[in-house]
Protein backbone atom coordinates (compact mmCIF):
# COMPACT_ATOMS: atom_id res chain seq x y z
CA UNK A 1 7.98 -27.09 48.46
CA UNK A 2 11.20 -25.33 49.75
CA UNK A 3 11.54 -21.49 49.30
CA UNK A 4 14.69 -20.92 47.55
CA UNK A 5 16.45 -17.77 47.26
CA UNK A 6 18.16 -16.73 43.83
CA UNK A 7 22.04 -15.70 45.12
CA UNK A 8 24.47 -14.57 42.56
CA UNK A 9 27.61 -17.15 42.78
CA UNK A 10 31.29 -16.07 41.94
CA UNK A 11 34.24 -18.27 40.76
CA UNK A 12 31.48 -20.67 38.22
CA UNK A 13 33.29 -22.21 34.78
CA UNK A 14 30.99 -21.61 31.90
CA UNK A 15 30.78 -23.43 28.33
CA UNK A 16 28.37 -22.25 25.92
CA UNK A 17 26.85 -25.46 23.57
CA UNK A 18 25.69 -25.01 20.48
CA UNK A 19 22.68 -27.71 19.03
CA UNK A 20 23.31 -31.54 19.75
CA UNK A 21 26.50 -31.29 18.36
CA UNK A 22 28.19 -29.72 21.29
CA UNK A 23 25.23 -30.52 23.41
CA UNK A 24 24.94 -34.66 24.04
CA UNK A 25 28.45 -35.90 23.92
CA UNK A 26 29.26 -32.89 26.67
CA UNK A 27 25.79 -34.69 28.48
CA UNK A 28 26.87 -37.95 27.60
CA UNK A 29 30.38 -38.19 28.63
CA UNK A 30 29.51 -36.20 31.63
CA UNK A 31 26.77 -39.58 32.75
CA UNK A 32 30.07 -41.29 31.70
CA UNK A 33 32.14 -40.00 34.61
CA UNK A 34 29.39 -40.17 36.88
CA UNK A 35 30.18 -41.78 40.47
CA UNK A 36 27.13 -41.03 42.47
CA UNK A 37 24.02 -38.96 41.47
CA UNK A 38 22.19 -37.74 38.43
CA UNK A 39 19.19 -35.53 37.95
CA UNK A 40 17.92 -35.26 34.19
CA UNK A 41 14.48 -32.88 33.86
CA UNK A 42 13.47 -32.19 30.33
CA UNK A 43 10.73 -31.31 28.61
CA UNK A 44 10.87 -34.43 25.57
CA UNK A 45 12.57 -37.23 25.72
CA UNK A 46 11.70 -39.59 22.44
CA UNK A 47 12.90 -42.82 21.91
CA UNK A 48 14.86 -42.34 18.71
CA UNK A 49 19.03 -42.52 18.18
CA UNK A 50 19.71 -39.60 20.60
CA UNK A 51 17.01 -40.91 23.07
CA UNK A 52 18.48 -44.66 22.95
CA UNK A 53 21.74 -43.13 23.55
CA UNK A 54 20.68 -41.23 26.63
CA UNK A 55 19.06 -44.24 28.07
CA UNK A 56 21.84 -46.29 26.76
CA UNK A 57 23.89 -43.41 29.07
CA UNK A 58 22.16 -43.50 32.05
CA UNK A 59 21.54 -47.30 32.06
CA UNK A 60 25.20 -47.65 32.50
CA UNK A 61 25.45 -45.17 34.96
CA UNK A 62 22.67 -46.70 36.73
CA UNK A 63 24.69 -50.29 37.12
CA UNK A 64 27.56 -49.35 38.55
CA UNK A 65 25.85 -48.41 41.08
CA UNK A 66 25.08 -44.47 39.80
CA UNK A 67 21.52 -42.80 41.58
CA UNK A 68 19.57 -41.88 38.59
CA UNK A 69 16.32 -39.73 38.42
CA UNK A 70 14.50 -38.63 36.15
CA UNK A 71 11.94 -36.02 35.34
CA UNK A 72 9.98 -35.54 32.00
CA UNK A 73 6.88 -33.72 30.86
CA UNK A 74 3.55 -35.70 30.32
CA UNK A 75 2.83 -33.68 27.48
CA UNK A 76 6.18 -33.54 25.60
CA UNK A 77 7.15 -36.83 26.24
CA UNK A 78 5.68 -39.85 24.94
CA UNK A 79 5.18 -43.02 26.98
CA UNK A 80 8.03 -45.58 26.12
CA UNK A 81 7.46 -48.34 25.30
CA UNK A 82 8.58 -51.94 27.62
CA UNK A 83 11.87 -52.58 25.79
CA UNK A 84 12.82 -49.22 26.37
CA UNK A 85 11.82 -48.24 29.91
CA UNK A 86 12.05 -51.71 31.68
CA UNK A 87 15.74 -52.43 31.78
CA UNK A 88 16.09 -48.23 33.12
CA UNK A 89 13.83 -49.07 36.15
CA UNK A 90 14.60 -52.02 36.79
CA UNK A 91 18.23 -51.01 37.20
CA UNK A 92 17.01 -48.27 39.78
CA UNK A 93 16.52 -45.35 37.62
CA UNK A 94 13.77 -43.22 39.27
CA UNK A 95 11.40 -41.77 35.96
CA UNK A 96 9.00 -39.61 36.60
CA UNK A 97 6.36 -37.47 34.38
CA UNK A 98 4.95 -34.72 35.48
CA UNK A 99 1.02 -34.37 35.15
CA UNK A 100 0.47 -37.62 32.73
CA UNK A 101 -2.99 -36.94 30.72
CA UNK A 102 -4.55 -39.66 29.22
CA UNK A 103 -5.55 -39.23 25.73
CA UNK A 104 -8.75 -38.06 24.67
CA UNK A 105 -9.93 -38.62 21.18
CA UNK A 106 -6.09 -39.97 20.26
CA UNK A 107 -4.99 -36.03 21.67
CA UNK A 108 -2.86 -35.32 24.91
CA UNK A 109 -5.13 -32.89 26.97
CA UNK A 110 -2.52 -31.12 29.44
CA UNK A 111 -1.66 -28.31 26.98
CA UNK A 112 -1.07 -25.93 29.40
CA UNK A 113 1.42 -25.63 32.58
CA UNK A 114 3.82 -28.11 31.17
CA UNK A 115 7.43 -28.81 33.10
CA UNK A 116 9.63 -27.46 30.50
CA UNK A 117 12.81 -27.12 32.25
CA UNK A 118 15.89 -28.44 30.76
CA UNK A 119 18.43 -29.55 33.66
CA UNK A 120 21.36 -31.92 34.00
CA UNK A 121 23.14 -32.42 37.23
CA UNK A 122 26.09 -34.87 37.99
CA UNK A 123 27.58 -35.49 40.74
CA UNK A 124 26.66 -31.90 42.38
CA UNK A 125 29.87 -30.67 40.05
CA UNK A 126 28.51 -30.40 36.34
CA UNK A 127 25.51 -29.00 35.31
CA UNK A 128 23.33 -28.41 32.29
CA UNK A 129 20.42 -25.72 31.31
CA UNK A 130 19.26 -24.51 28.20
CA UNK A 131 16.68 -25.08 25.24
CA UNK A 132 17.67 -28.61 23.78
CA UNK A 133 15.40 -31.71 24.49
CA UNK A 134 16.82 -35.08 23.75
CA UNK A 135 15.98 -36.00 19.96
CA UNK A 136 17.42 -36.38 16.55
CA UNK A 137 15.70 -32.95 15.32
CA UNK A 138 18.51 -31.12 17.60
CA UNK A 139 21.13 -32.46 15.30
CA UNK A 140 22.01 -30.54 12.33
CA UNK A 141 22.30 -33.34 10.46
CA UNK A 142 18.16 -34.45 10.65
CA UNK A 143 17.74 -32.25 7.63
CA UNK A 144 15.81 -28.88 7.13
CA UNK A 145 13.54 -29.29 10.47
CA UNK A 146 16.69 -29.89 12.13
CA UNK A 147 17.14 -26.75 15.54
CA UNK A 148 19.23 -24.31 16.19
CA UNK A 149 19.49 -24.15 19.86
CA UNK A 150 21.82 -23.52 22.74
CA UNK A 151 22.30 -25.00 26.16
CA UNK A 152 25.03 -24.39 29.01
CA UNK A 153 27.97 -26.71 30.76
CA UNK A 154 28.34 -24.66 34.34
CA UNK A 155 30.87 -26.18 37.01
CA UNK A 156 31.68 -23.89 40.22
CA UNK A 157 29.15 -23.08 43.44
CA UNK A 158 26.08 -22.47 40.62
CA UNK A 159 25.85 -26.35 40.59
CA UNK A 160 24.75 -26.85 43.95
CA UNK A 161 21.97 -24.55 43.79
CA UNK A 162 20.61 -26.12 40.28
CA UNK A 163 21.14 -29.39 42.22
CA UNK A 164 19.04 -28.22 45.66
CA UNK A 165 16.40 -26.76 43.84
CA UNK A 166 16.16 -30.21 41.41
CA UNK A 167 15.99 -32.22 44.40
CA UNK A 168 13.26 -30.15 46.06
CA UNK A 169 11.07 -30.92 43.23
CA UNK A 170 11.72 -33.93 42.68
CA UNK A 171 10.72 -34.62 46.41
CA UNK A 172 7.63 -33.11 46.47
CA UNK A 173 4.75 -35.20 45.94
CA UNK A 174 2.87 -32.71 43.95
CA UNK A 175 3.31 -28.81 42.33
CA UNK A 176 0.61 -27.16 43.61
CA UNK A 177 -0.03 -23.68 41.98
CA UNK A 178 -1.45 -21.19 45.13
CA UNK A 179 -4.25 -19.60 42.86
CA UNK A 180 -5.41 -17.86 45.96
CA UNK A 181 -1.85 -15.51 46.52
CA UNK A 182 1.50 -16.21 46.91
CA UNK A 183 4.71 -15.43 48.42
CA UNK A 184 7.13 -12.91 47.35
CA UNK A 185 10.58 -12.94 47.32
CA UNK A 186 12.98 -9.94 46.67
CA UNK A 187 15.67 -10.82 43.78
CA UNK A 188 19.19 -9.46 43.93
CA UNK A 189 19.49 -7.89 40.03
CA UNK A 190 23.19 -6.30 40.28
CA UNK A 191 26.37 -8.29 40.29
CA UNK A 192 29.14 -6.79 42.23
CA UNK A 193 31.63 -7.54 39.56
CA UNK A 194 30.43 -8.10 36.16
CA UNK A 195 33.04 -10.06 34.33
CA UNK A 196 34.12 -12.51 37.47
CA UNK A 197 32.23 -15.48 36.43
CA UNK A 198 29.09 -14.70 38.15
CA UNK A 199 25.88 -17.11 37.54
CA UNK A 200 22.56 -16.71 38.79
CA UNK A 201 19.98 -19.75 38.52
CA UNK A 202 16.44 -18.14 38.01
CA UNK A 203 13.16 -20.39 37.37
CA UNK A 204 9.28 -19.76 36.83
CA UNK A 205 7.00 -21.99 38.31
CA UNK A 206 2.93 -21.42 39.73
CA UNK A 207 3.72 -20.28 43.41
CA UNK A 208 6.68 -17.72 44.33
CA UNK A 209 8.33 -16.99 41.57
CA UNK A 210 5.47 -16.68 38.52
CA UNK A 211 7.32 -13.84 37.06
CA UNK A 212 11.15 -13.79 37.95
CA UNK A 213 12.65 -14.61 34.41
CA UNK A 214 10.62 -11.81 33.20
CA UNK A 215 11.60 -9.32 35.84
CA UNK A 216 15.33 -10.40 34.84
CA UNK A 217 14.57 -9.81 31.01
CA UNK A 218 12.60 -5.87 31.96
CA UNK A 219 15.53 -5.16 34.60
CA UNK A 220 18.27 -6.20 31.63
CA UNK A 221 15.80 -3.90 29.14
CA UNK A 222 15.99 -0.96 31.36
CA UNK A 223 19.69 -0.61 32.38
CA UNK A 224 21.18 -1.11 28.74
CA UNK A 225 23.14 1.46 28.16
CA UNK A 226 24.95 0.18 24.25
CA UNK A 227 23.26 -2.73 22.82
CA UNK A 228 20.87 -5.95 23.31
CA UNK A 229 20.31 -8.85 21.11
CA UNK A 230 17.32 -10.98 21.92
CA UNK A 231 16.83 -14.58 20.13
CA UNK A 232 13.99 -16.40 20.81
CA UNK A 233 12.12 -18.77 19.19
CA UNK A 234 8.49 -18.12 20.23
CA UNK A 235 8.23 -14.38 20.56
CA UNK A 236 4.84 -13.29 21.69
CA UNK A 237 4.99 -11.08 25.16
CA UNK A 238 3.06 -9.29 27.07
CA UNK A 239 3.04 -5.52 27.11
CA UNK A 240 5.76 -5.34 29.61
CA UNK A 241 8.44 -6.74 27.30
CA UNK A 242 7.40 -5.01 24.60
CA UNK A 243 7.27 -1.64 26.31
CA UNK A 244 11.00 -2.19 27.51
CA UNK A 245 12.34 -2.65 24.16
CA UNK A 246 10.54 -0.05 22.85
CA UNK A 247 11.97 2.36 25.49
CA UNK A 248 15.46 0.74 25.49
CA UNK A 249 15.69 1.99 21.63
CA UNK A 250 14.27 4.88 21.73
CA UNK A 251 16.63 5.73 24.38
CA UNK A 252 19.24 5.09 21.96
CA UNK A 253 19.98 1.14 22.47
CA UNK A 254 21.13 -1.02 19.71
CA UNK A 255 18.11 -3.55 20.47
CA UNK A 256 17.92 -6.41 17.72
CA UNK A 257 15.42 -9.02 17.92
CA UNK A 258 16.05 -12.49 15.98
CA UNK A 259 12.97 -14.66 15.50
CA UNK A 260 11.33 -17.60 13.32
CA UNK A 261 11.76 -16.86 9.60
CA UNK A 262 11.22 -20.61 9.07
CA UNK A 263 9.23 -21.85 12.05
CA UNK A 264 8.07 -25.40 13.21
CA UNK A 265 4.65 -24.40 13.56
CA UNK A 266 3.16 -21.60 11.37
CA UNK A 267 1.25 -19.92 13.99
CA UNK A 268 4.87 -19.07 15.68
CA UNK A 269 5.68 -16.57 12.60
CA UNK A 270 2.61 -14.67 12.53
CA UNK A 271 1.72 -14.21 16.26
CA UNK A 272 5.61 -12.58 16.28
CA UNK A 273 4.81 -10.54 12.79
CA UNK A 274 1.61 -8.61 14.79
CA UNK A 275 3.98 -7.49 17.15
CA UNK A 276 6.93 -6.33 14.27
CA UNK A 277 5.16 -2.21 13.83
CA UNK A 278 5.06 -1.62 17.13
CA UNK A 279 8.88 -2.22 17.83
CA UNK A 280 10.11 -0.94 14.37
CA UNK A 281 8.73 1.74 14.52
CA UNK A 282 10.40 2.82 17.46
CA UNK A 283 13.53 1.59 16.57
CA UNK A 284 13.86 -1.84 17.33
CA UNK A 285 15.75 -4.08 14.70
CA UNK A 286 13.43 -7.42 13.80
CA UNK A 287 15.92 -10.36 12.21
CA UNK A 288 14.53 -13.68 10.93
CA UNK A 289 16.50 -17.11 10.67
CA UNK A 290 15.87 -18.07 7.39
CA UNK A 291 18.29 -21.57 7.45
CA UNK A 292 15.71 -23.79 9.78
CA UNK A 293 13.69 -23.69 13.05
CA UNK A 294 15.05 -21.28 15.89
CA UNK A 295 14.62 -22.92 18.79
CA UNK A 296 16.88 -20.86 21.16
CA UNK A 297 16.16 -18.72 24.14
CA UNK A 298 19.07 -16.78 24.47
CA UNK A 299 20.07 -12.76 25.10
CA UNK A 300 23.33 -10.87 25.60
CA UNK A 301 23.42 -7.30 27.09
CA UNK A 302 26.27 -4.96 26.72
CA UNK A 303 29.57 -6.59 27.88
CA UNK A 304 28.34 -8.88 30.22
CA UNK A 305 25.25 -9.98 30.80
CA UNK A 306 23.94 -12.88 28.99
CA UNK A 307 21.10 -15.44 29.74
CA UNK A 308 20.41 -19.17 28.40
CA UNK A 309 17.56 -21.32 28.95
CA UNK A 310 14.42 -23.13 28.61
CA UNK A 311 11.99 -19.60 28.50
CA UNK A 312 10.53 -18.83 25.49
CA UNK A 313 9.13 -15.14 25.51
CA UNK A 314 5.36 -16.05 25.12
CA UNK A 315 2.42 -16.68 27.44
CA UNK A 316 2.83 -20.64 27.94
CA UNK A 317 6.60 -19.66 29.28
CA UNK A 318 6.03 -16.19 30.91
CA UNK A 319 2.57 -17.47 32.53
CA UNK A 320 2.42 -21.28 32.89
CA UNK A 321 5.03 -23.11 32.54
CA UNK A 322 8.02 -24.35 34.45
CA UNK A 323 10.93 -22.74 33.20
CA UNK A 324 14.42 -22.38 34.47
CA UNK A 325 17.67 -20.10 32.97
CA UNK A 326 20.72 -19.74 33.94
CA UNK A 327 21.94 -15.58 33.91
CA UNK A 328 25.91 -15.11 33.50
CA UNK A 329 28.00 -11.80 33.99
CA UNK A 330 30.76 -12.45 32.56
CA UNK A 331 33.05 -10.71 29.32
CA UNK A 332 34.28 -13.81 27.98
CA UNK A 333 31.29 -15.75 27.93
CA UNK A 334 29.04 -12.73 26.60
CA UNK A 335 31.51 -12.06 23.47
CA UNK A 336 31.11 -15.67 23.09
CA UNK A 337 27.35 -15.91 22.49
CA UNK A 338 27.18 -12.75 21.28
CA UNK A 339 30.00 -13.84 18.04
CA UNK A 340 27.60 -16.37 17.65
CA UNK A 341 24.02 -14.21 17.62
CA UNK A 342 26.54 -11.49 15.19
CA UNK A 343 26.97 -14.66 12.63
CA UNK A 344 23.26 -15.85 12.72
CA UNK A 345 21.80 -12.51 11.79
CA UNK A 346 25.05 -11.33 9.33
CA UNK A 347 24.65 -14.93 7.58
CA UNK A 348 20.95 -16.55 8.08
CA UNK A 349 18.93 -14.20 8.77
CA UNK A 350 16.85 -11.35 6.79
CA UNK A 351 16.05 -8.23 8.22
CA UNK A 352 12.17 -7.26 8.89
CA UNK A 353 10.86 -3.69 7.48
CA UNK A 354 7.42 -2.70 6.98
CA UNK A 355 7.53 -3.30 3.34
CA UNK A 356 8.23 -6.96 3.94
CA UNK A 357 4.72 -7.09 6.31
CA UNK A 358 1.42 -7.18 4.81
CA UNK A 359 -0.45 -4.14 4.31
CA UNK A 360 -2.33 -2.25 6.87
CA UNK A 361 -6.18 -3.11 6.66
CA UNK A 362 -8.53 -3.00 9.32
CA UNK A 363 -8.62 -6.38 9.86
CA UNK A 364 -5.13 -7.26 10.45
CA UNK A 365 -5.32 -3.51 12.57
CA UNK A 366 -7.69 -4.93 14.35
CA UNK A 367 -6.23 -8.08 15.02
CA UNK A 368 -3.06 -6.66 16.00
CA UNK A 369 -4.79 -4.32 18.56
CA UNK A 370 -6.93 -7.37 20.11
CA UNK A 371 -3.69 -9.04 20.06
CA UNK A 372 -1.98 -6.53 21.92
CA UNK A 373 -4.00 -6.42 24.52
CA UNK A 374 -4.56 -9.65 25.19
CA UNK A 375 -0.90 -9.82 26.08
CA UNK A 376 -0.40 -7.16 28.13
CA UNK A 377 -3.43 -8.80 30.29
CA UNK A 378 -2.94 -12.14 29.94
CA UNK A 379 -0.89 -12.70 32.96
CA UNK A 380 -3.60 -11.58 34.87
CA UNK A 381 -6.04 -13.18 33.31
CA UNK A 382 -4.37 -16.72 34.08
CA UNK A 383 -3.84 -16.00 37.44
CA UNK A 384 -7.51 -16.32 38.15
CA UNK A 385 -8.39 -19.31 35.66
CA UNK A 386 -8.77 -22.22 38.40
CA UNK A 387 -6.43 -25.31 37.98
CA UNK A 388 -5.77 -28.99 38.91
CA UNK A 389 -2.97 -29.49 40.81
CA UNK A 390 -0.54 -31.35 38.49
CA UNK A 391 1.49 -34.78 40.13
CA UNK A 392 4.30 -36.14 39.78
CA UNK A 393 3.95 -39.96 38.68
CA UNK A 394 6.83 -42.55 38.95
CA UNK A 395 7.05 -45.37 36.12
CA UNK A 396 6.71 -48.12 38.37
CA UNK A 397 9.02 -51.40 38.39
CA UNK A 398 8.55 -53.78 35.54
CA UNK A 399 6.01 -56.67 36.66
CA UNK A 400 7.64 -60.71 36.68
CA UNK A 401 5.95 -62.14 33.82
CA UNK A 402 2.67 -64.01 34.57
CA UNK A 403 3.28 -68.07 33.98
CA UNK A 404 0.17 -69.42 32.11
CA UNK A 405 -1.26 -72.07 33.22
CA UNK A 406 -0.24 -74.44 30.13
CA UNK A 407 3.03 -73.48 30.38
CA UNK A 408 3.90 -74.53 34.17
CA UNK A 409 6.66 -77.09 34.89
CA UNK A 410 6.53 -79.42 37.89
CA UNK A 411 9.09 -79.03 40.48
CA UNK A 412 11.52 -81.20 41.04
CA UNK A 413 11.42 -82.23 44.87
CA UNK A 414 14.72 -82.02 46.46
């Protein structure tokens, strides 16, 4: 695959979207307006009202004579079914999935290394990243499973290195991960300007860049001089992370942490609550969203800095996955999300001391220390577990149907 270097870009409009609400019409009337290419990557894609609305979306697009490719998961995304995915490729859309498992005892079997990007491009001028898949649940109105999430509408020179690096994947014939080394890169951290509209695009993937959204999150950590609020709806790091914000507040920085009061999967809230002593107790605020399932990956710093994506702060995101964010310096923006983070935790959220964890026994000590070190090596660890090489298949066109043999009709001679 192409190397790609991450450049800070100046002069970029940015929208923050919050849940479906804000998030699919912006999508949707963006595929609207479309004249000549679209990229779509996503982690799940299900064929419910939102999905038959995006495929309703990019059907159109596709017939006037739009180029449409897509990109989903094998393991988030479900196979659709004829009436669904025919009419799409038949019209030209390119769908992909990346590493398709067959099932194995009626279970998916690619658990791990999943594509779990979230990316929209149009017409190399309007782009899309953040944490929302398409589905009803991202709708406030599916009920008390429903997500709270957030997502990004960029315009400006960040779009045409979202859309370069989409391409370049979608090109390659296969992901390889290097198990046996890879190539480094050196990442420019500082923006000359903060406040000037300034967008980096950072990813994760299996060859160069295994660890640059975490390097963005420790380099954030360790130059906060006021404040950081972290929101993130799987939160279990390795030591790293945890170290940072631990040193960030004991040097004094406001660092709040909002998690899963009310997760979608159980395990979620208590791999977080082994972590919860070892960051109160040096100072770290712990907030969770009591109102439904966080699903966000968001974080401001300071003034300025403020990051939205698909990276979840836990081992499948920080070690396997394919991830991409989207980091902004800018005021406006960062008051923006941050007003936002301020009403979650003053409004739906209840605040984590140690009387609200369960008591200290040595079980649940020794769990927690077992657990704690199993993060801080389990980086490591992956990087020597060997791996298939996961592919990228196309859904192929829809065959003629077959004419049975009872059913032919003699042909007229001419």
């Amino acid at each position: 695959m192409t190397q790609h270097v991450c450049r800070w870009r100046d002069g970029n409009r940015i929208a923050l979207l919050e849940n479906g609400e804000a998030f699919f019409p912006a999508v949707f009337n963006a595929i609207a307006k479309a004249q000549q290419h679209i990229i779509l990557e996503t982690f799940i894609w299900f064929e419910d009202n939102i999905g038959w609305q995006l495929r309703d979306a990019l059907l159109n697009a596709a017939q006037r004579g739009v180029h449409v490719e897509c990109l989903l998961d094998g393991y988030g995304s479900p196979p659709f079914s004829e009436d669904f995915v025919n009419p799409m490729t038949a019209a030209g859309i390119v769908l992909r999935y990346y590493d398709p498992r067959p099932l194995r005892f009626g279970m998916r079997t690619n658990i791990f290394r999943r594509m779990h990007r979230k990316i929209v491009v149009v017409d190399r001028c309007i782009a899309f990243i953040g944490g929302i898949n398409y589905s009803a649940e991202h709708m406030t109105s599916f009920g008390p499973q429903a997500k709270q999430d957030y997502a990004v509408r960029l315009e400006g020179p960040i779009v045409d290195d979202i859309f370069h690096y989409s391409r370049a994947t979608l090109a390659a014939r296969d992901t390889v991960r290097r198990w046996w080394g890879q190539n480094s890169e050196t990442l420019s951290y500082q923006a000359t300007a903060p406040g000037e509209t300034q967008a980096l695009f950072v990813w994760r993937d299996n060859d160069s860049h295994r660890d640059d959204i975490e390097r963005h999150y420790l380099r954030m950590l360790a130059t906060a001089k006021r404040e950081v609020i972290i929101a993130n709806a799987y939160f279990f790091p390795g030591y790293r992370i945890l170290h940072a914000m631990r040193n960030a507040a004991r040097r004094g920085v406001a660092v709040r942490l909002i998690t899963q009061g009310e997760p979608d999967m159980p395990i979620v809230k208590v791999g977080a609550r082994l972590l919860y002593r070892y960051l109160l107790r040096a100072g770290v605020s712990i907030y969770e969203y009591q109102q439904r399932p966080l699903h966000g990956k968001v974080a401001v710093m300071d003034d300025s800095w403020a990051t939205v994506g698909s990276s979840n702060l836990d081992p499948l995101s920080l070690s396997l996955n394919l991830e991409a964010n989207v980091i902004v310096h800018d005021r406006a923006f960062n008051q923006t999300l941050h007003s936002h983070l301020e009403t979650l935790i003053q409004v739906d959220c209840q605040q984590i001391d140690e009387t609200k964890l369960p008591p200290r026994r040595w079980w649940n000590i020794g769990s927690s220390v077992l657990a704690f070190h199993f993060l801080r090596h389990f980086p490591a660890m992956v990087g020597w577990l060997p791996a298939h090489t996961p592919r990228l298949k196309q859904v192929p066109l829809p065959a003629r149907p077959q004419i049975e043999a009872g059913d032919r009709r003699e042909t007229p001679e001419m």
